[in-house]
Protein backbone atom coordinates (compact mmCIF):
# COMPACT_ATOMS: atom_id res chain seq x y z
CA UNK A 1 20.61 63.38 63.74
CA UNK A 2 19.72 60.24 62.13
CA UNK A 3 18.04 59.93 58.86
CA UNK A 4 15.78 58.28 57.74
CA UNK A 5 16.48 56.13 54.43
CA UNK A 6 13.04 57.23 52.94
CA UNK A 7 11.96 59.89 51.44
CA UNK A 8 8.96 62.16 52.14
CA UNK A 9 7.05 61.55 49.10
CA UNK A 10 7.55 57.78 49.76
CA UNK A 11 6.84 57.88 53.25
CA UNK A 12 3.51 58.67 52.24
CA UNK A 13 2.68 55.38 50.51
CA UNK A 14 1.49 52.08 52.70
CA UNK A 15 3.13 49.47 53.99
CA UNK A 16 1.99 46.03 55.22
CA UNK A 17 3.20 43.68 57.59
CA UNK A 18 3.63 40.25 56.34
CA UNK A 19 2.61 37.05 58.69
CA UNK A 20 6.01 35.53 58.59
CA UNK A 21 9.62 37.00 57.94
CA UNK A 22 10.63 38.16 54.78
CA UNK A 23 14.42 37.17 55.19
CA UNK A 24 15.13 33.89 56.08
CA UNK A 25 16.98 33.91 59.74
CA UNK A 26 16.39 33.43 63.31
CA UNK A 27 13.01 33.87 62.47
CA UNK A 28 13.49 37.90 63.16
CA UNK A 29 14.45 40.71 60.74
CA UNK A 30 15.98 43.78 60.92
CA UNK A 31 12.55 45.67 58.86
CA UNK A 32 9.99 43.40 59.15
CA UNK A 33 7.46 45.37 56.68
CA UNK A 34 8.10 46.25 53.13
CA UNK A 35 6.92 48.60 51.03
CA UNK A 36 3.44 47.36 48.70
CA UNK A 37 4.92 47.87 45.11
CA UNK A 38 2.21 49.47 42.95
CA UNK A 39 2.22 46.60 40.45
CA UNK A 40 0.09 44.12 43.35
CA UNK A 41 -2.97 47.21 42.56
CA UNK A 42 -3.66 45.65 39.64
CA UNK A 43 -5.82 42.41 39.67
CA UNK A 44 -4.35 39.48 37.22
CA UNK A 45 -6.41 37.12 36.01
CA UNK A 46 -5.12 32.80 36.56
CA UNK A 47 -2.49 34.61 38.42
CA UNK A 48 -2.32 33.79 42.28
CA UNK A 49 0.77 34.77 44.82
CA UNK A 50 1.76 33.24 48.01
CA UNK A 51 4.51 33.76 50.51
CA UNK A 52 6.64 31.62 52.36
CA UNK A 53 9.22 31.87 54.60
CA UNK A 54 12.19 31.41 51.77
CA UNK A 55 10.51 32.45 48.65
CA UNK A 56 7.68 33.94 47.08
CA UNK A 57 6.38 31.83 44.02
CA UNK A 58 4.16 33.39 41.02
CA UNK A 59 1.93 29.95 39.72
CA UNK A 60 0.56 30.72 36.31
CA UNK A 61 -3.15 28.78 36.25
CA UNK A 62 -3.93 28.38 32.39
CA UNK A 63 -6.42 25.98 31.58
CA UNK A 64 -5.49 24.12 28.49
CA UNK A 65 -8.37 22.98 26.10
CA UNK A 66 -9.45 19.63 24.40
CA UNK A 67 -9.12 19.82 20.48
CA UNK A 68 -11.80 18.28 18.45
CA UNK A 69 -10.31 16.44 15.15
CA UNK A 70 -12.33 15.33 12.54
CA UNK A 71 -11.12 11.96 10.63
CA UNK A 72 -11.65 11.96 6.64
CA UNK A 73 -10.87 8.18 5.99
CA UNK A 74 -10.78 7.58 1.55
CA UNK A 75 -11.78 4.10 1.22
CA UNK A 76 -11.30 2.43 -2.43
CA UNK A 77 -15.44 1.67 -3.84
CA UNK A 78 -16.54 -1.61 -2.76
CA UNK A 79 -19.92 -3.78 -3.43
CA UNK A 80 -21.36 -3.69 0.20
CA UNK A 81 -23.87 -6.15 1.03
CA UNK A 82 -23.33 -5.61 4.40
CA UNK A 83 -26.04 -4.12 6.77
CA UNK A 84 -26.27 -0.81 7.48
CA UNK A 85 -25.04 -1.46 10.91
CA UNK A 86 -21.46 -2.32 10.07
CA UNK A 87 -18.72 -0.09 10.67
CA UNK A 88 -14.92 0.27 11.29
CA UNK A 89 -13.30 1.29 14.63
CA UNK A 90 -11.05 3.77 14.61
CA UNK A 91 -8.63 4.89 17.37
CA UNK A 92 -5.76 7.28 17.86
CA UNK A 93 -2.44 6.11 19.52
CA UNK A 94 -0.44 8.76 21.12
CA UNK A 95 3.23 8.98 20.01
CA UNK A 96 4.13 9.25 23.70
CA UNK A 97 3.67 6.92 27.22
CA UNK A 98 2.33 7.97 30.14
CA UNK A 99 4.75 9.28 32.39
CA UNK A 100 3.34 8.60 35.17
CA UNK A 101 2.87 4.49 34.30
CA UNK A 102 5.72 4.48 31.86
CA UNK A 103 2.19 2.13 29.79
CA UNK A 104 0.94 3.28 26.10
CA UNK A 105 -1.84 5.99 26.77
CA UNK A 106 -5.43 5.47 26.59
CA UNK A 107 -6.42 5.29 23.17
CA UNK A 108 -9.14 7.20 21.79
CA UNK A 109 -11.87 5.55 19.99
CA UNK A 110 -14.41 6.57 17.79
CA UNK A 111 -16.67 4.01 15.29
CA UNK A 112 -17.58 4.74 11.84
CA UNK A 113 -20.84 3.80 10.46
CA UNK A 114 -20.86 2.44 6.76
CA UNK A 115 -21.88 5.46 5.17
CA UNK A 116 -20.36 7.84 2.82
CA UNK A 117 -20.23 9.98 0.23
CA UNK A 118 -19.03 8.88 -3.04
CA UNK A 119 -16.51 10.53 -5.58
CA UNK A 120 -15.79 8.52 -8.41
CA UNK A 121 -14.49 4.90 -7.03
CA UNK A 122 -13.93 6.32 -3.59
CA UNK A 123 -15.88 7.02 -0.88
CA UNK A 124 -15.24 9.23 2.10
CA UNK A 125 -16.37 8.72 5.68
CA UNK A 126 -16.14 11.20 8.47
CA UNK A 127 -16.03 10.74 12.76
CA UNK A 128 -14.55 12.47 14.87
CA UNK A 129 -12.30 12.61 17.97
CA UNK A 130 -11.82 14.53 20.96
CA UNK A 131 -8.47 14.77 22.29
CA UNK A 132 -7.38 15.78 25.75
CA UNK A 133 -4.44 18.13 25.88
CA UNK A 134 -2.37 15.48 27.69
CA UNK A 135 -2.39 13.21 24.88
CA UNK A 136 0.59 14.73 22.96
CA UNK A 137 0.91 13.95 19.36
CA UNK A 138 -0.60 11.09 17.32
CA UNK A 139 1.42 8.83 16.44
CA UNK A 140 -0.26 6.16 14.73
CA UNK A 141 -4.00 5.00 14.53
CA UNK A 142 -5.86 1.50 14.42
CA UNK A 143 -8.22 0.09 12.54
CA UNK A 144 -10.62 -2.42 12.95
CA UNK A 145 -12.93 -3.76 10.11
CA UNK A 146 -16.52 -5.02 11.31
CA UNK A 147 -17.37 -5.87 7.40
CA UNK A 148 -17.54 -9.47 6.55
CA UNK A 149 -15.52 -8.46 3.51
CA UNK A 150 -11.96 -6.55 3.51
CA UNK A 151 -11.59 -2.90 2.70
CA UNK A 152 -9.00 -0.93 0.98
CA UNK A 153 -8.20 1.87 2.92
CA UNK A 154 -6.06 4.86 1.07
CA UNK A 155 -5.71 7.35 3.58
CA UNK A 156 -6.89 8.95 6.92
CA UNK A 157 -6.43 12.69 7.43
CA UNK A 158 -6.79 14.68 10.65
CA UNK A 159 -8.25 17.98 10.62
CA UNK A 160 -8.13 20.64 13.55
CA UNK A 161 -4.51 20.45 15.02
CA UNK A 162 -3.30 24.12 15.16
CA UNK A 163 -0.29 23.19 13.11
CA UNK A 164 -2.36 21.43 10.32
CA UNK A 165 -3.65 18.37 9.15
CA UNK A 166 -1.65 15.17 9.92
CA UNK A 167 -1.67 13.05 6.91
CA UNK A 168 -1.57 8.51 7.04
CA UNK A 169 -0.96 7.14 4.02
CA UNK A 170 -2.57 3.73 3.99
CA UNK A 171 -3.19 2.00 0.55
CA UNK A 172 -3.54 -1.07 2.09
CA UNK A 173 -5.94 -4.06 2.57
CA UNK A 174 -7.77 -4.32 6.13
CA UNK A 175 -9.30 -8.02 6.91
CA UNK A 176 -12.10 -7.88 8.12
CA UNK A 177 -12.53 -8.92 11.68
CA UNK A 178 -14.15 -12.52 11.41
CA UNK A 179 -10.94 -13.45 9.25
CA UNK A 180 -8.82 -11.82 11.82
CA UNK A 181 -9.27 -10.23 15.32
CA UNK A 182 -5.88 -8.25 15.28
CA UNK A 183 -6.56 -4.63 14.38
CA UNK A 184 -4.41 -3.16 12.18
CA UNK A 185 -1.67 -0.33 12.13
CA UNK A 186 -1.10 2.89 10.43
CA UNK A 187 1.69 5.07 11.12
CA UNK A 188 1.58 8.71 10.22
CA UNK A 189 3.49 9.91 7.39
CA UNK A 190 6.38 10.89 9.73
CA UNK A 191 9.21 9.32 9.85
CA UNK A 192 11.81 8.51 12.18
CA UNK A 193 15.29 7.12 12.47
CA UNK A 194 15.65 3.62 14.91
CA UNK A 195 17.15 5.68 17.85
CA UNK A 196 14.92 8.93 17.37
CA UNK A 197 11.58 6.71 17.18
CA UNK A 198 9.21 8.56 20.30
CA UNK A 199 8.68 5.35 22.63
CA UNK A 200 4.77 5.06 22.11
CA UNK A 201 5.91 3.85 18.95
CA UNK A 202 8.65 1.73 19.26
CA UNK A 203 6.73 -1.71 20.55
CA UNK A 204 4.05 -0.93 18.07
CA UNK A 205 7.02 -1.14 15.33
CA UNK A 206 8.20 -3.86 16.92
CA UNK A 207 5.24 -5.92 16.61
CA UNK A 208 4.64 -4.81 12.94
CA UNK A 209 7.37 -6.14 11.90
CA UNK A 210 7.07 -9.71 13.39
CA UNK A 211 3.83 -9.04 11.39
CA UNK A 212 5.51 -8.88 8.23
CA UNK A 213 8.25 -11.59 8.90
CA UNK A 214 6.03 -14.58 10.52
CA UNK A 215 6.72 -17.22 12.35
CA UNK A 216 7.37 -19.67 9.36
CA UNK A 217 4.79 -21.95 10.70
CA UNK A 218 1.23 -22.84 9.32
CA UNK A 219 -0.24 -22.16 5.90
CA UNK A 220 -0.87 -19.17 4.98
CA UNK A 221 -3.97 -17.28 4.08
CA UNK A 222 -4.94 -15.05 1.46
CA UNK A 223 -5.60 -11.89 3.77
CA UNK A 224 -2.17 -12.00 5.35
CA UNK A 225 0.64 -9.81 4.81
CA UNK A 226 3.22 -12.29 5.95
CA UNK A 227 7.05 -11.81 3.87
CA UNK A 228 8.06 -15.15 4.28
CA UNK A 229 10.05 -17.21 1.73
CA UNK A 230 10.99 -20.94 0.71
CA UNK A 231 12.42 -22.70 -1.78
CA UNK A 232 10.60 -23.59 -5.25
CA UNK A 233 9.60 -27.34 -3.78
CA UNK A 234 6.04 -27.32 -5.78
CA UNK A 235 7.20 -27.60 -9.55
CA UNK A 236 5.76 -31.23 -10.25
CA UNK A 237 2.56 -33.60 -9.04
CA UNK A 238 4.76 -36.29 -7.57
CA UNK A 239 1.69 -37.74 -6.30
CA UNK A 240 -0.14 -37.73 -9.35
CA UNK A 241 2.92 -39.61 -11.20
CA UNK A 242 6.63 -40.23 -10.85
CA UNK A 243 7.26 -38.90 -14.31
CA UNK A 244 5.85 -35.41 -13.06
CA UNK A 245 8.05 -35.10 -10.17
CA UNK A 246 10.54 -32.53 -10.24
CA UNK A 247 13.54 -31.63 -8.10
CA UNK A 248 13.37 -28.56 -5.76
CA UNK A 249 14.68 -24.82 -7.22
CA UNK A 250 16.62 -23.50 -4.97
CA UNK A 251 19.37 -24.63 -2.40
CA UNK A 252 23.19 -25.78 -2.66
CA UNK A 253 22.48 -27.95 -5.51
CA UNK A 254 20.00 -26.19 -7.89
CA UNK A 255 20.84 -22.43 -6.71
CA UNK A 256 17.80 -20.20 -7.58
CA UNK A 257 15.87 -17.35 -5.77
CA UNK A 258 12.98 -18.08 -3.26
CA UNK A 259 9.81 -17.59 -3.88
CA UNK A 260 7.02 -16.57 -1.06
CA UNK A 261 6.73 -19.31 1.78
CA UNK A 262 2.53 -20.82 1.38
CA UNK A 263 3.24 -23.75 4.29
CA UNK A 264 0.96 -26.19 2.21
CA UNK A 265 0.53 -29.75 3.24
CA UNK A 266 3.64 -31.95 2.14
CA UNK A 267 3.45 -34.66 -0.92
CA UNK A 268 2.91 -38.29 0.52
CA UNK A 269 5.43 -39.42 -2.47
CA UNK A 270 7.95 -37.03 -1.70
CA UNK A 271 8.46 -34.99 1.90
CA UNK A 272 10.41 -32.55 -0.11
CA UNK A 273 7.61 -30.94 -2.24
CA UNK A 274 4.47 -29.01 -1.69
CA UNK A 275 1.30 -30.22 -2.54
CA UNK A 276 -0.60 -27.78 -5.20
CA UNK A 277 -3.98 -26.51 -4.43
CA UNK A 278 -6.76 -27.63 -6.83
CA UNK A 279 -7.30 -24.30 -8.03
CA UNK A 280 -3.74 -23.49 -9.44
CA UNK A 281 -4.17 -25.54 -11.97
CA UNK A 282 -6.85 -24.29 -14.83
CA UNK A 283 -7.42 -27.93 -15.88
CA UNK A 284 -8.41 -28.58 -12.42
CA UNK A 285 -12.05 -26.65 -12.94
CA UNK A 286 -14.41 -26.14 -15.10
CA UNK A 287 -15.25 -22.29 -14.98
CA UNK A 288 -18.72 -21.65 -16.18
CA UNK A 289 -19.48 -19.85 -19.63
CA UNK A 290 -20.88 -16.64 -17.92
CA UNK A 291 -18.37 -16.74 -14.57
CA UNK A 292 -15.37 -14.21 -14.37
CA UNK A 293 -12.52 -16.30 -12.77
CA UNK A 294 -11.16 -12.48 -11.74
CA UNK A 295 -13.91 -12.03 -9.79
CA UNK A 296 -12.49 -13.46 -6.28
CA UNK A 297 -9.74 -11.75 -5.00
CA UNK A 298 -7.03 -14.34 -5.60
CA UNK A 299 -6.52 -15.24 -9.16
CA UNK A 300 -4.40 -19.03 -7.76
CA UNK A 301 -3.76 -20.71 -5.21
CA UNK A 302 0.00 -19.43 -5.48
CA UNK A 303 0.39 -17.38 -1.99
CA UNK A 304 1.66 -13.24 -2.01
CA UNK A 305 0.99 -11.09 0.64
CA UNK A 306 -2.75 -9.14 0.16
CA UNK A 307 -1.03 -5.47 -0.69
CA UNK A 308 1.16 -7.28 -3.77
CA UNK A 309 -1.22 -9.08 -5.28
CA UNK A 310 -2.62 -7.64 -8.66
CA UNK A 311 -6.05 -5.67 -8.72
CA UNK A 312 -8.90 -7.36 -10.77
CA UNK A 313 -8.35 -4.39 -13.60
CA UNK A 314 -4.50 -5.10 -13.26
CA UNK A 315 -5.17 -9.12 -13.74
CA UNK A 316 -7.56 -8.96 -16.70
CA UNK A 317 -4.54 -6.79 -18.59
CA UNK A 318 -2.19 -8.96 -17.32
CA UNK A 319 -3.97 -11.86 -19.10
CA UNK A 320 -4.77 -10.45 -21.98
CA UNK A 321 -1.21 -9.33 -22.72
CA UNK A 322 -0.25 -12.76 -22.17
CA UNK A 323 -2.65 -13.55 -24.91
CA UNK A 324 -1.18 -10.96 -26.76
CA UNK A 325 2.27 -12.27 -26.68
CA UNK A 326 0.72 -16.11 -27.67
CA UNK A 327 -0.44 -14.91 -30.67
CA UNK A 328 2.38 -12.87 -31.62
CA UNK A 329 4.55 -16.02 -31.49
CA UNK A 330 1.75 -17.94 -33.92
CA UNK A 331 2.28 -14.26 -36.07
CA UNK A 332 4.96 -15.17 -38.23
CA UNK A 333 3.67 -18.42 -39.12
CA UNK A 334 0.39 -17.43 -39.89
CA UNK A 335 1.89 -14.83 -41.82
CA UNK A 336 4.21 -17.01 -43.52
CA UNK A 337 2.07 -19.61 -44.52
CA UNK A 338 -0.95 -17.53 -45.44
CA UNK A 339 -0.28 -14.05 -46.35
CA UNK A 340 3.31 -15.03 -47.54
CA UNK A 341 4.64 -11.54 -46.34
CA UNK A 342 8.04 -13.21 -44.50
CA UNK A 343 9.98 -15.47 -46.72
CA UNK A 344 12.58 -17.57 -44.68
CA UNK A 345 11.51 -15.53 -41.41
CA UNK A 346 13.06 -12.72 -42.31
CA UNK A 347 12.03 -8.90 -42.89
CA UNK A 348 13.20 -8.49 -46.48
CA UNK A 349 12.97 -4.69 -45.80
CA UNK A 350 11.32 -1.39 -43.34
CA UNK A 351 8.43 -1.73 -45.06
CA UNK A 352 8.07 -5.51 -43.51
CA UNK A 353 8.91 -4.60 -40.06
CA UNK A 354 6.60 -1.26 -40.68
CA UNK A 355 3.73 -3.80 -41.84
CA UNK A 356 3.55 -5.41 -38.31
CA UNK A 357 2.10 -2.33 -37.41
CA UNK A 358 -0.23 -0.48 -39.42
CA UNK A 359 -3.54 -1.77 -40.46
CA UNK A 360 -2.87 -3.48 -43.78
CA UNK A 361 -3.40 -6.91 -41.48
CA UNK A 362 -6.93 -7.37 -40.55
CA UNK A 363 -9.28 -10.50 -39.57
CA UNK A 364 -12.35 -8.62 -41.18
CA UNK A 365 -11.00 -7.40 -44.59
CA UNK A 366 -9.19 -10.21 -46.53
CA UNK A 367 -8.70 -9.16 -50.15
CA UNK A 368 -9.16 -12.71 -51.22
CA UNK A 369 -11.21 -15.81 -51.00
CA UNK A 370 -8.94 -18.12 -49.93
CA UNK A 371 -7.24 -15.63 -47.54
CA UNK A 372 -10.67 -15.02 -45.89
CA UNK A 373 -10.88 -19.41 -45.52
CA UNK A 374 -7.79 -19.24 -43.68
CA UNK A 375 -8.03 -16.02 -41.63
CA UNK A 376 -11.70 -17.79 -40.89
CA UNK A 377 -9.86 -21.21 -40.04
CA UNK A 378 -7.21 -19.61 -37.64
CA UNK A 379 -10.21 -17.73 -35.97
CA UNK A 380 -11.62 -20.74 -34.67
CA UNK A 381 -8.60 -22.71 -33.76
CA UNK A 382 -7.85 -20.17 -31.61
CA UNK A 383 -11.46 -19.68 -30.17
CA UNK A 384 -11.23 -23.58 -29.56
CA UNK A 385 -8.07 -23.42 -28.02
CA UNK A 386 -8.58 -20.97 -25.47
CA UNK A 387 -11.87 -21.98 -24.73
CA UNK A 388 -10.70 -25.86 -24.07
CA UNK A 389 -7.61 -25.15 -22.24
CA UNK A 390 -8.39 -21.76 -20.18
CA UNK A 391 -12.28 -22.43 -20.13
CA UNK A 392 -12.44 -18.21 -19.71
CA UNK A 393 -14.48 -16.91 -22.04
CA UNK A 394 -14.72 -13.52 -21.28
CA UNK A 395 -11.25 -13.88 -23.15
CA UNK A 396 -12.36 -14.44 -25.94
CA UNK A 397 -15.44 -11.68 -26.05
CA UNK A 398 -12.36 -9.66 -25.61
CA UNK A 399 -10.59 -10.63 -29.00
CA UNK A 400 -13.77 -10.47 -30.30
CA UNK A 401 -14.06 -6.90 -29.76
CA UNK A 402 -10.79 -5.99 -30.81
CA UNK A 403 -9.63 -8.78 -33.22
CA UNK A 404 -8.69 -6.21 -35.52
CA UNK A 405 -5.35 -5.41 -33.35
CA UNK A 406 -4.90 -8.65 -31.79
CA UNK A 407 -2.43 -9.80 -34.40
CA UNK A 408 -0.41 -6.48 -34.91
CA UNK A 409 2.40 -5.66 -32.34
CA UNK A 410 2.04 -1.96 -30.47
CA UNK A 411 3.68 0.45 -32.21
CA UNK A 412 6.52 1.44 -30.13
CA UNK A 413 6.95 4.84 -28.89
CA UNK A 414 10.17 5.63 -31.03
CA UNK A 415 8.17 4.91 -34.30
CA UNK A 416 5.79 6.80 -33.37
CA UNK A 417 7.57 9.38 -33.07
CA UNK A 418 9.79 9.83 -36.16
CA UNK A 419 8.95 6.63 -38.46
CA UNK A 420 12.35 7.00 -40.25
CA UNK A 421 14.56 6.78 -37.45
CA UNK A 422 15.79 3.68 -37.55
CA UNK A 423 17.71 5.20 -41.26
CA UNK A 424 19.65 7.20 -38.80
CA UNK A 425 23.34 5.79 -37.93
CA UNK A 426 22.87 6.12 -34.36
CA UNK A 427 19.04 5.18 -33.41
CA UNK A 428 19.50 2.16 -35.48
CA UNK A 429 23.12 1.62 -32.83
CA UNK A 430 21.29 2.49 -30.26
CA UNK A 431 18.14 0.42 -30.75
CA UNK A 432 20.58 -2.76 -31.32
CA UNK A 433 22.32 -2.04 -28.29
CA UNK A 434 19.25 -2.11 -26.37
CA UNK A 435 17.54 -5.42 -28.02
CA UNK A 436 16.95 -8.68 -26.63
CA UNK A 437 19.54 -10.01 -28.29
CA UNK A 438 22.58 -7.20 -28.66
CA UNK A 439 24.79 -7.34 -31.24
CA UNK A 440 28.65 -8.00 -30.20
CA UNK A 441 30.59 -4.57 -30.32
CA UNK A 442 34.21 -4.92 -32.84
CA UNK A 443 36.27 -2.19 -33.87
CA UNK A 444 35.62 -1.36 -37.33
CA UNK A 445 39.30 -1.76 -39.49
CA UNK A 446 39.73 -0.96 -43.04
């Protein structure tokens, strides 16, 4: 009796016959229907099932999103005079090519009206993006400045990726677009060795570079960011007079480091130097009584690329310190001649070296009348002197204010500390070890 491979309960269940052979053969099968497994009762969604004659494939539709990213771009305060109308393009570049055109991906742009909220010297602006989900990560995004005057840019963050904000570090200088056309780079905060660099980035690293290292043609200009270098070949005014010609620093025969290439114009005396621009030299211009030579961007004609180039705040300290220093050279003399403090230019004792520093020395309090006729004396030599050779005299409203100190050295951070320090053995070794001018080491003998 034959039996039948099915049981009683199952035979009970449905069956269905399927268009086209489940085995693959001659195109016939030994059971051409098969049992409808329970699990096909139950609808599931995106989910969709088709058969074919040598395999059944499960597709899984899911229908991937767009993510919406909003841009917080810190830009450092700035005086705009600008219309209201001006803005900055942004746009995000994908860390990956198309794979399909092996091409950089469509970027994705947004623009960025001049308007912001302020906090403290910054101000914030906001846009915001829409990416696709084929974009893949961000990579790097450009900027373009529609100001008429740069911008320093700080930093960009993204907001709304599902693994959190992606952070670009800028502090940098961004021309503005009449200066330059070429928009400008910012990688993320990523980084990447050569070989593991995704290849949406690699050309734009590529041409960043040749960015930085030029062509070593042309003169440069003061919004560039060009790292180019050149011998020192500007030292004299060979056209001005033979007597102020100098050789060129730098070479086989005078060795010396480089100094940043500027490309100026050549000397019609001598092919091997630079001409100076007019306004490296402070003779060269009369600044007026009220006008803050700081106030441009560039402080000389003397060429360094726009990100290494001291801040106004940085330059005015910068100055004054050099001040500083002059008059702490005319100190001792001064001293010498009308205080009589040093004898022979030399600190008899602590309490002389101690004396640069506290406020027994001051401009406003001599303790006697002939004192006050030279303190008075020195005042305006030195008022003359800046005045007729710098011609800034926002220089001197600044010894004005503070003549008190102007003479007296800072009172370094060991002193302030512990004033009897230098009694110690191994301070006062350790200070002369470390001075300008170091004591030779000798075993001590008996």
């Amino acid at each position: 009796m034959l039996k039948t491979p099915f049981s009683q309960a199952d035979s009970a269940r449905s069956f269905f016959i399927l268009h086209k052979p489940f085995l693959a053969g001659n195109g016939t099968a030994s059971f051409p229907a098969i049992r409808r497994r329970q699990s096909f009762h139950k609808k599931h969604k995106n989910c969709s099932v088709r058969s074919t004659s040598s395999n059944i494939q499960a597709v899984l539709n899911t229908t991937e999103k767009s993510i919406k990213v909003k841009a917080i771009v810190t830009v450092g305060w700035f005086m705009n005079s600008d219309n209201s109308d001006k803005f900055f393009l942004l746009e995000l570049v994908s860390a990956h090519l198309d794979p399909k055109t092996g091409q950089e991906k469509a970027r994705i742009k947004d623009s960025v009206i001049s308007f912001g909220r302020e906090e403290g010297e910054e101000v914030k602006y906001e846009c915001r993006f829409v990416i696709p989900p084929d974009f893949g990560d961000v990579g790097a995004i450009s900027v373009e400045n529609e100001h008429d005057k740069e911008m320093f840019f700080k930093n960009i963050v993204l907001e709304g990726f599902p693994n959190g904000p992606v952070n670009i570090t800028c502090n940098s200088w961004v021309h503005s677009k009449s200066d330059n056309p070429d928009k400008r780079i910012f990688f993320t905060n990523k980084s990447y060795l050569p070989s593991d660099t995704p290849n949406g980035l690699k050309t734009l690293r590529q041409e960043e570079l040749e960015i930085l290292r030029g062509t070593g043609v042309g003169e440069r200009k003061t919004f560039e960011r060009i790292y180019d270098y050149d011998k020192y070949n500007d030292l004299g005014h060979p056209d001005s007079s033979k007597e102020l010609a100098r050789p060129v620093l730098g070479g086989k025969e005078h060795p010396y480091p480089r100094r940043c290439r500027t490309g100026r114009h050549r000397s019609d005396k001598d092919p091997l130097s630079e001409k100076k621009a007019d306004n490296e030299d402070p003779l060269s211009e009369k600044k007026g009584d009220n006008e803050d030579p700081l106030a441009e961007k560039k402080s000389s004609g003397v060429y360094v690329p726009r990100d290494e180039e001291f801040s106004k705040v940085k330059q005015q300290t910068f100055t004054a310190n050099t001040v500083l220093s002059f008059l702490h050279a005319l100190q001792p003399s001064i001293i010498e001649s009308a205080l009589g403090i040093i004898d022979n230019k030399t600190f008899p004792s602590f309490t002389a070296i101690d004396s640069l520093f506290p406020e027994e020395l001051s401009l406003d309090t001599p303790k006697e009348g002939f004192v006050q006729s030279i303190l008075q004396w020195i005042r305006e030599f030195i008022k003359g002197l800046l005045q007729s050779i710098l011609r800034w005299d926002w220089i001197w409203k600044l010894i004005k204010v503070g003549r008190d100190y102007f003479f007296r050295f800072k009172t370094p951070k060991m002193i302030k500390r512990d004033r009897f320090s230098w009694f110690r053995d191994d301070e006062f070794s350790r200070q002369t070890l470390a001075g300008l001018n170091p004591c030779s080491i000798q075993l001590v003998t008996v």
